[in-house]
PDB file of N, CA and C in Angstrom:
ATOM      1  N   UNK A   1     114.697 118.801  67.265  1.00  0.00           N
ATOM      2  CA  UNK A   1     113.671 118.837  68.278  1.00  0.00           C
ATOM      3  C   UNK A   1     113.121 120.257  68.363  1.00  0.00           C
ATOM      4  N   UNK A   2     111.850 120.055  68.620  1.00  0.00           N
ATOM      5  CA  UNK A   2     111.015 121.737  68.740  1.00  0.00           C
ATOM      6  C   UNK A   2     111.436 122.130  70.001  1.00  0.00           C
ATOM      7  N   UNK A   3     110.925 123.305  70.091  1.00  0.00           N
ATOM      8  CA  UNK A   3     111.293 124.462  71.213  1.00  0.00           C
ATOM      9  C   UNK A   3     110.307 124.281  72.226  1.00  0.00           C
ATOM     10  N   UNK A   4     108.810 123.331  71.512  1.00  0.00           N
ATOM     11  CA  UNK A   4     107.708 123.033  72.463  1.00  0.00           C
ATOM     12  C   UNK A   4     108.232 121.522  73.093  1.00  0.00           C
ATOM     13  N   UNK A   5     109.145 120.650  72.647  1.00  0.00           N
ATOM     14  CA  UNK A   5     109.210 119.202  72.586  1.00  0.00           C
ATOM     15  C   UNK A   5     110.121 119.322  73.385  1.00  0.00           C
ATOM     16  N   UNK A   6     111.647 120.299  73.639  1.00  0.00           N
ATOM     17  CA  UNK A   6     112.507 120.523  74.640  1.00  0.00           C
ATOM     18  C   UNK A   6     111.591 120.855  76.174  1.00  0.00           C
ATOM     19  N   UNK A   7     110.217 121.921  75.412  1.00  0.00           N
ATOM     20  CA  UNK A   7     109.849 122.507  77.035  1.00  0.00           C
ATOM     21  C   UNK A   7     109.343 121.397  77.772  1.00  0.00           C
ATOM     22  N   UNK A   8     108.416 120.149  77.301  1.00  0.00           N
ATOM     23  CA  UNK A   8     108.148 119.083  77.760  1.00  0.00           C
ATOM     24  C   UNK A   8     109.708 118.161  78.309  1.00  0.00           C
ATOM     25  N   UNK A   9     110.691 118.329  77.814  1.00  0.00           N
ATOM     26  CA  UNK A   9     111.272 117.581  78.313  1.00  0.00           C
ATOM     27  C   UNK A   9     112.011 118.459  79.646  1.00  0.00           C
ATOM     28  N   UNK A  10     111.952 119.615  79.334  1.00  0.00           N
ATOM     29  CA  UNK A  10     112.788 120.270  80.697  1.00  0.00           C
ATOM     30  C   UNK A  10     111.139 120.301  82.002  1.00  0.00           C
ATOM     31  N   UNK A  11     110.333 120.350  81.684  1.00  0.00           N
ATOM     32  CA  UNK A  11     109.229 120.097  82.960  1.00  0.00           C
ATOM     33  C   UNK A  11     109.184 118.356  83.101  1.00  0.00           C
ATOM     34  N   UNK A  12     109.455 117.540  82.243  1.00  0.00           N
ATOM     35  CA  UNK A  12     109.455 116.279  82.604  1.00  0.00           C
ATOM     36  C   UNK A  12     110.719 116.330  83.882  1.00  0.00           C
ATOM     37  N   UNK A  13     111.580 116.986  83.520  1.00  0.00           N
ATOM     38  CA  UNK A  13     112.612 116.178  84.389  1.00  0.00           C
ATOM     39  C   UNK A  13     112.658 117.579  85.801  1.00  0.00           C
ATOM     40  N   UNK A  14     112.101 118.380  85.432  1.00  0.00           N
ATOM     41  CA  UNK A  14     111.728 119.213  86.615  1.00  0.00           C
ATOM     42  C   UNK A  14     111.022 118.319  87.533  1.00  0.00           C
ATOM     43  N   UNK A  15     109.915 117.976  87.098  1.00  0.00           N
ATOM     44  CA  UNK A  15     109.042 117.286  88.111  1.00  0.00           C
ATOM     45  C   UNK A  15     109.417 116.323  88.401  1.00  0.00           C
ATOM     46  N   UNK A  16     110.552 115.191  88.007  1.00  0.00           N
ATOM     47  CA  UNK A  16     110.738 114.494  88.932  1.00  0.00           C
ATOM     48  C   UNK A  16     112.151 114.723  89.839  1.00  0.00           C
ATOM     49  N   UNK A  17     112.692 115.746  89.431  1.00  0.00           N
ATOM     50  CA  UNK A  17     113.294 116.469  90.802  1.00  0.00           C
ATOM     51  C   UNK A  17     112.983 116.859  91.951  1.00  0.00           C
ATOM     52  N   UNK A  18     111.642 117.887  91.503  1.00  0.00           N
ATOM     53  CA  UNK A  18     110.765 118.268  92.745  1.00  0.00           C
ATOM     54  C   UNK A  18     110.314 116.757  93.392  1.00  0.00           C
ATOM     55  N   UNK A  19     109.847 115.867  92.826  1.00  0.00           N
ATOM     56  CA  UNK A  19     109.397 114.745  93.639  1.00  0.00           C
ATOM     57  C   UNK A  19     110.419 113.829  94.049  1.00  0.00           C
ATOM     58  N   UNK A  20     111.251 113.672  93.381  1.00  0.00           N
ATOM     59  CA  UNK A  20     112.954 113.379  94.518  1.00  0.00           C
ATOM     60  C   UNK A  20     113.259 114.299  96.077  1.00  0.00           C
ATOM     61  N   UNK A  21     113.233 115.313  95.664  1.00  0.00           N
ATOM     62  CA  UNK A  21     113.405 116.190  96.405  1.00  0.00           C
ATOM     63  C   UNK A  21     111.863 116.258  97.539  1.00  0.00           C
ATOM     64  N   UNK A  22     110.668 116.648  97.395  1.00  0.00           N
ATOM     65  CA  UNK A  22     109.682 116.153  97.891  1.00  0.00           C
ATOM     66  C   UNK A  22     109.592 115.093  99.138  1.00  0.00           C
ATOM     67  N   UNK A  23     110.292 113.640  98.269  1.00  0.00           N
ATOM     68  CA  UNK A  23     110.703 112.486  99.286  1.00  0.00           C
ATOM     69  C   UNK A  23     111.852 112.627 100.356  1.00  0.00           C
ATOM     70  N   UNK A  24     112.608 112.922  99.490  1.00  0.00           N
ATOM     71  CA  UNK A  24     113.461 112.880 100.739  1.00  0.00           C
ATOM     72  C   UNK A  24     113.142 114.048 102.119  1.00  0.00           C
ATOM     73  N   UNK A  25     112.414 115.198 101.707  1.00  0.00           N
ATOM     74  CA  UNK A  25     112.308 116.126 102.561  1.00  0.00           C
ATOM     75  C   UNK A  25     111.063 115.371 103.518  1.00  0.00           C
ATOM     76  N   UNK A  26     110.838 114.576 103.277  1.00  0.00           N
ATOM     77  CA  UNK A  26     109.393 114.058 103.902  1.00  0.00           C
ATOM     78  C   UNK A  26     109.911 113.095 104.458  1.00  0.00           C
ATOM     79  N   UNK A  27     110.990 112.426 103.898  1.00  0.00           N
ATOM     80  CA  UNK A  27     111.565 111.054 104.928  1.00  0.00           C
ATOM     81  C   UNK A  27     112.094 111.451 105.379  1.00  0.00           C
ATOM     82  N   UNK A  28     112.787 112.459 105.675  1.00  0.00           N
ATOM     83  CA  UNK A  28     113.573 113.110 107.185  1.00  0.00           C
ATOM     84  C   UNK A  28     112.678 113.650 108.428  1.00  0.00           C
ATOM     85  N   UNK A  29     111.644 113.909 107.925  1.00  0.00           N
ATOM     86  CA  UNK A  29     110.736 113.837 109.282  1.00  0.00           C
ATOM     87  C   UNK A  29     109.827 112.750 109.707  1.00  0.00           C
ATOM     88  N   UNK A  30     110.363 111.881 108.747  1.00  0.00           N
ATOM     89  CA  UNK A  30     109.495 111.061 109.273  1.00  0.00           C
ATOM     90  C   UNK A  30     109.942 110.402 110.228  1.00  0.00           C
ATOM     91  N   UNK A  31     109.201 109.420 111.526  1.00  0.00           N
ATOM     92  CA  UNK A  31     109.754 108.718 112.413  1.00  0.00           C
ATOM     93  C   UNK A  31     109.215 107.282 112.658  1.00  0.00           C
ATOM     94  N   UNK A  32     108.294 106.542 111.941  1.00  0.00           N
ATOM     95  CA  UNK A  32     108.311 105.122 111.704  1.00  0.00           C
ATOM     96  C   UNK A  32     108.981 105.085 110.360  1.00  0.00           C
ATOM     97  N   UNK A  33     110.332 103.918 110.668  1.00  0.00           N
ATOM     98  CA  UNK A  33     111.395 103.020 109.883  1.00  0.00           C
ATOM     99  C   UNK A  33     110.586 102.714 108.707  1.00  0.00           C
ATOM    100  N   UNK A  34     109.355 102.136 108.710  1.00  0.00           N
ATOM    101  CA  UNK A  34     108.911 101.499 107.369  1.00  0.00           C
ATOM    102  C   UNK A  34     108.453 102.680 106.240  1.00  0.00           C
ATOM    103  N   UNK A  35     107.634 103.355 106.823  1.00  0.00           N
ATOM    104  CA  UNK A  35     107.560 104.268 106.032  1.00  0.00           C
ATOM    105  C   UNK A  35     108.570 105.584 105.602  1.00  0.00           C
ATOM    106  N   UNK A  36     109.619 105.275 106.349  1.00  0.00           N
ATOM    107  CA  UNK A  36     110.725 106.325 106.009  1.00  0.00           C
ATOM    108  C   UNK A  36     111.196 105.872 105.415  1.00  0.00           C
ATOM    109  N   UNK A  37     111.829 104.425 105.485  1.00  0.00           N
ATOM    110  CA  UNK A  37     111.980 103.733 103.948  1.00  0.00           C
ATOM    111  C   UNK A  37     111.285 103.012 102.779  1.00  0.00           C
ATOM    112  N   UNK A  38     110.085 103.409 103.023  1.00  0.00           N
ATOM    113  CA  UNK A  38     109.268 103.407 101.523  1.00  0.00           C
ATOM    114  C   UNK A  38     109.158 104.889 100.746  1.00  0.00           C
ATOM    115  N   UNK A  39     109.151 105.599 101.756  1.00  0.00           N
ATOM    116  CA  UNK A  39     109.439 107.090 101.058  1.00  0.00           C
ATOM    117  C   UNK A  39     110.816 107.585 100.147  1.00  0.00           C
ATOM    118  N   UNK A  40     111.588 106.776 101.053  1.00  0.00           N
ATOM    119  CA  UNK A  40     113.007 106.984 100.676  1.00  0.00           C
ATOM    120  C   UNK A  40     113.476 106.270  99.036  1.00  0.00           C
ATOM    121  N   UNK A  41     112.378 105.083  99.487  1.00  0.00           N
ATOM    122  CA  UNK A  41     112.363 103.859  97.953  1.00  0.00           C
ATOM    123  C   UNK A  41     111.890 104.733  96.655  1.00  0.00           C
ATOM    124  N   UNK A  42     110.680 105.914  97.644  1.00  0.00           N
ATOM    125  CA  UNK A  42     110.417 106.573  96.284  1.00  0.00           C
ATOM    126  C   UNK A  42     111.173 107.589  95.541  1.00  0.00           C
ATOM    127  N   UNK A  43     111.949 108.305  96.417  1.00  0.00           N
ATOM    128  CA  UNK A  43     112.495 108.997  96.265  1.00  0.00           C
ATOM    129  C   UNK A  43     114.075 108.665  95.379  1.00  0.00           C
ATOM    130  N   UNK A  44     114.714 107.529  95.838  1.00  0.00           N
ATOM    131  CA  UNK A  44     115.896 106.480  94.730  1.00  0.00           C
ATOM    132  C   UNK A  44     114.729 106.419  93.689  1.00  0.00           C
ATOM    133  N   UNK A  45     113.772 106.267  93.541  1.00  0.00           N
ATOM    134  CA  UNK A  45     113.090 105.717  92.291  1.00  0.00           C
ATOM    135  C   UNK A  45     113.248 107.114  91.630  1.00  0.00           C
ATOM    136  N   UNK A  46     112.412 108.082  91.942  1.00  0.00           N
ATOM    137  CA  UNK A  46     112.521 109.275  91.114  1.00  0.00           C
ATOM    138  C   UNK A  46     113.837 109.714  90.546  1.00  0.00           C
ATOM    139  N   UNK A  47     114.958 109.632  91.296  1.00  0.00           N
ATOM    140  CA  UNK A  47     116.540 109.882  90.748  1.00  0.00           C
ATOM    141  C   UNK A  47     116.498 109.104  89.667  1.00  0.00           C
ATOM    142  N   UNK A  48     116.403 107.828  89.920  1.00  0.00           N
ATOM    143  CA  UNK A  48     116.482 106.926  88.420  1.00  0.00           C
ATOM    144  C   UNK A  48     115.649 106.841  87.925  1.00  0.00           C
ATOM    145  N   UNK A  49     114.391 107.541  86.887  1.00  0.00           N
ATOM    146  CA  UNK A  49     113.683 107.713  86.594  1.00  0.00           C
ATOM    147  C   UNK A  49     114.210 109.488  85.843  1.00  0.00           C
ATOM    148  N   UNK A  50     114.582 110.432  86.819  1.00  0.00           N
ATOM    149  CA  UNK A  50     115.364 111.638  85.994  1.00  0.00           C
ATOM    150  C   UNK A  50     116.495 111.154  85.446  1.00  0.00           C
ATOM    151  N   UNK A  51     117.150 110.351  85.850  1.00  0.00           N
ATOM    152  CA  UNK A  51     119.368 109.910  85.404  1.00  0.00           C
ATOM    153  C   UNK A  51     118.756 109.259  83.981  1.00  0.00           C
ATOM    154  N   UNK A  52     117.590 108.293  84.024  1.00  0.00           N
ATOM    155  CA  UNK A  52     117.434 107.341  82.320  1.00  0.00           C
ATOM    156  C   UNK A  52     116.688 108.461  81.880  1.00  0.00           C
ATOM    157  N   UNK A  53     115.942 109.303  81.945  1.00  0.00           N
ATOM    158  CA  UNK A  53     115.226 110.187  81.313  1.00  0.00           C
ATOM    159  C   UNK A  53     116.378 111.291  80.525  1.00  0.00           C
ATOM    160  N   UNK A  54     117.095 111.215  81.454  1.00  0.00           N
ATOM    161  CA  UNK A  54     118.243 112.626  81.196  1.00  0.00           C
ATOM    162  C   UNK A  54     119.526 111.642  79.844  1.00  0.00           C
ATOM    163  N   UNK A  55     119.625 110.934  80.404  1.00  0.00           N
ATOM    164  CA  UNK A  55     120.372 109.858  79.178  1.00  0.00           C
ATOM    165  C   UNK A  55     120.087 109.544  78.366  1.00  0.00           C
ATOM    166  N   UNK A  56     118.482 109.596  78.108  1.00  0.00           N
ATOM    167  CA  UNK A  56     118.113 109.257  76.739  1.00  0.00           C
ATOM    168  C   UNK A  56     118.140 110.730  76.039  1.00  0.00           C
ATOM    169  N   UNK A  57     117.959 111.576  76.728  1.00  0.00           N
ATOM    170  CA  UNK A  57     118.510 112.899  75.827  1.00  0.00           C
ATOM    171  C   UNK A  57     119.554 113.547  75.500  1.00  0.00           C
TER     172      UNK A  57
END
């Protein structure tokens, strides 16, 4: 693997940390239930989305 093909993969899985991280910091202030757990849905999504990303490498 190239040194350019690693840097894509270390900002791939950067960004969906920051947007894990993102969600959850946003569903803790939030205070309607539905949307604190659709935020929260996004935020489990982004973890699994970095965990299979990170496993296939």
């Amino acid at each position: 693997m190239s040194t350019k093909e690693l840097s894509y993969i270390e900002d791939a899985l950067s960004q969906e940390q920051f947007l894990q991280q993102q969600c959850e910091k946003a569903a803790s202030s939030m205070t309607d239930p539905q949307l604190k757990q659709c935020v929260k849905q996004m935020a489990n999504k982004h973890q699994q989305i970095f965990s299979q990303f990170f496993d296939l490498v």
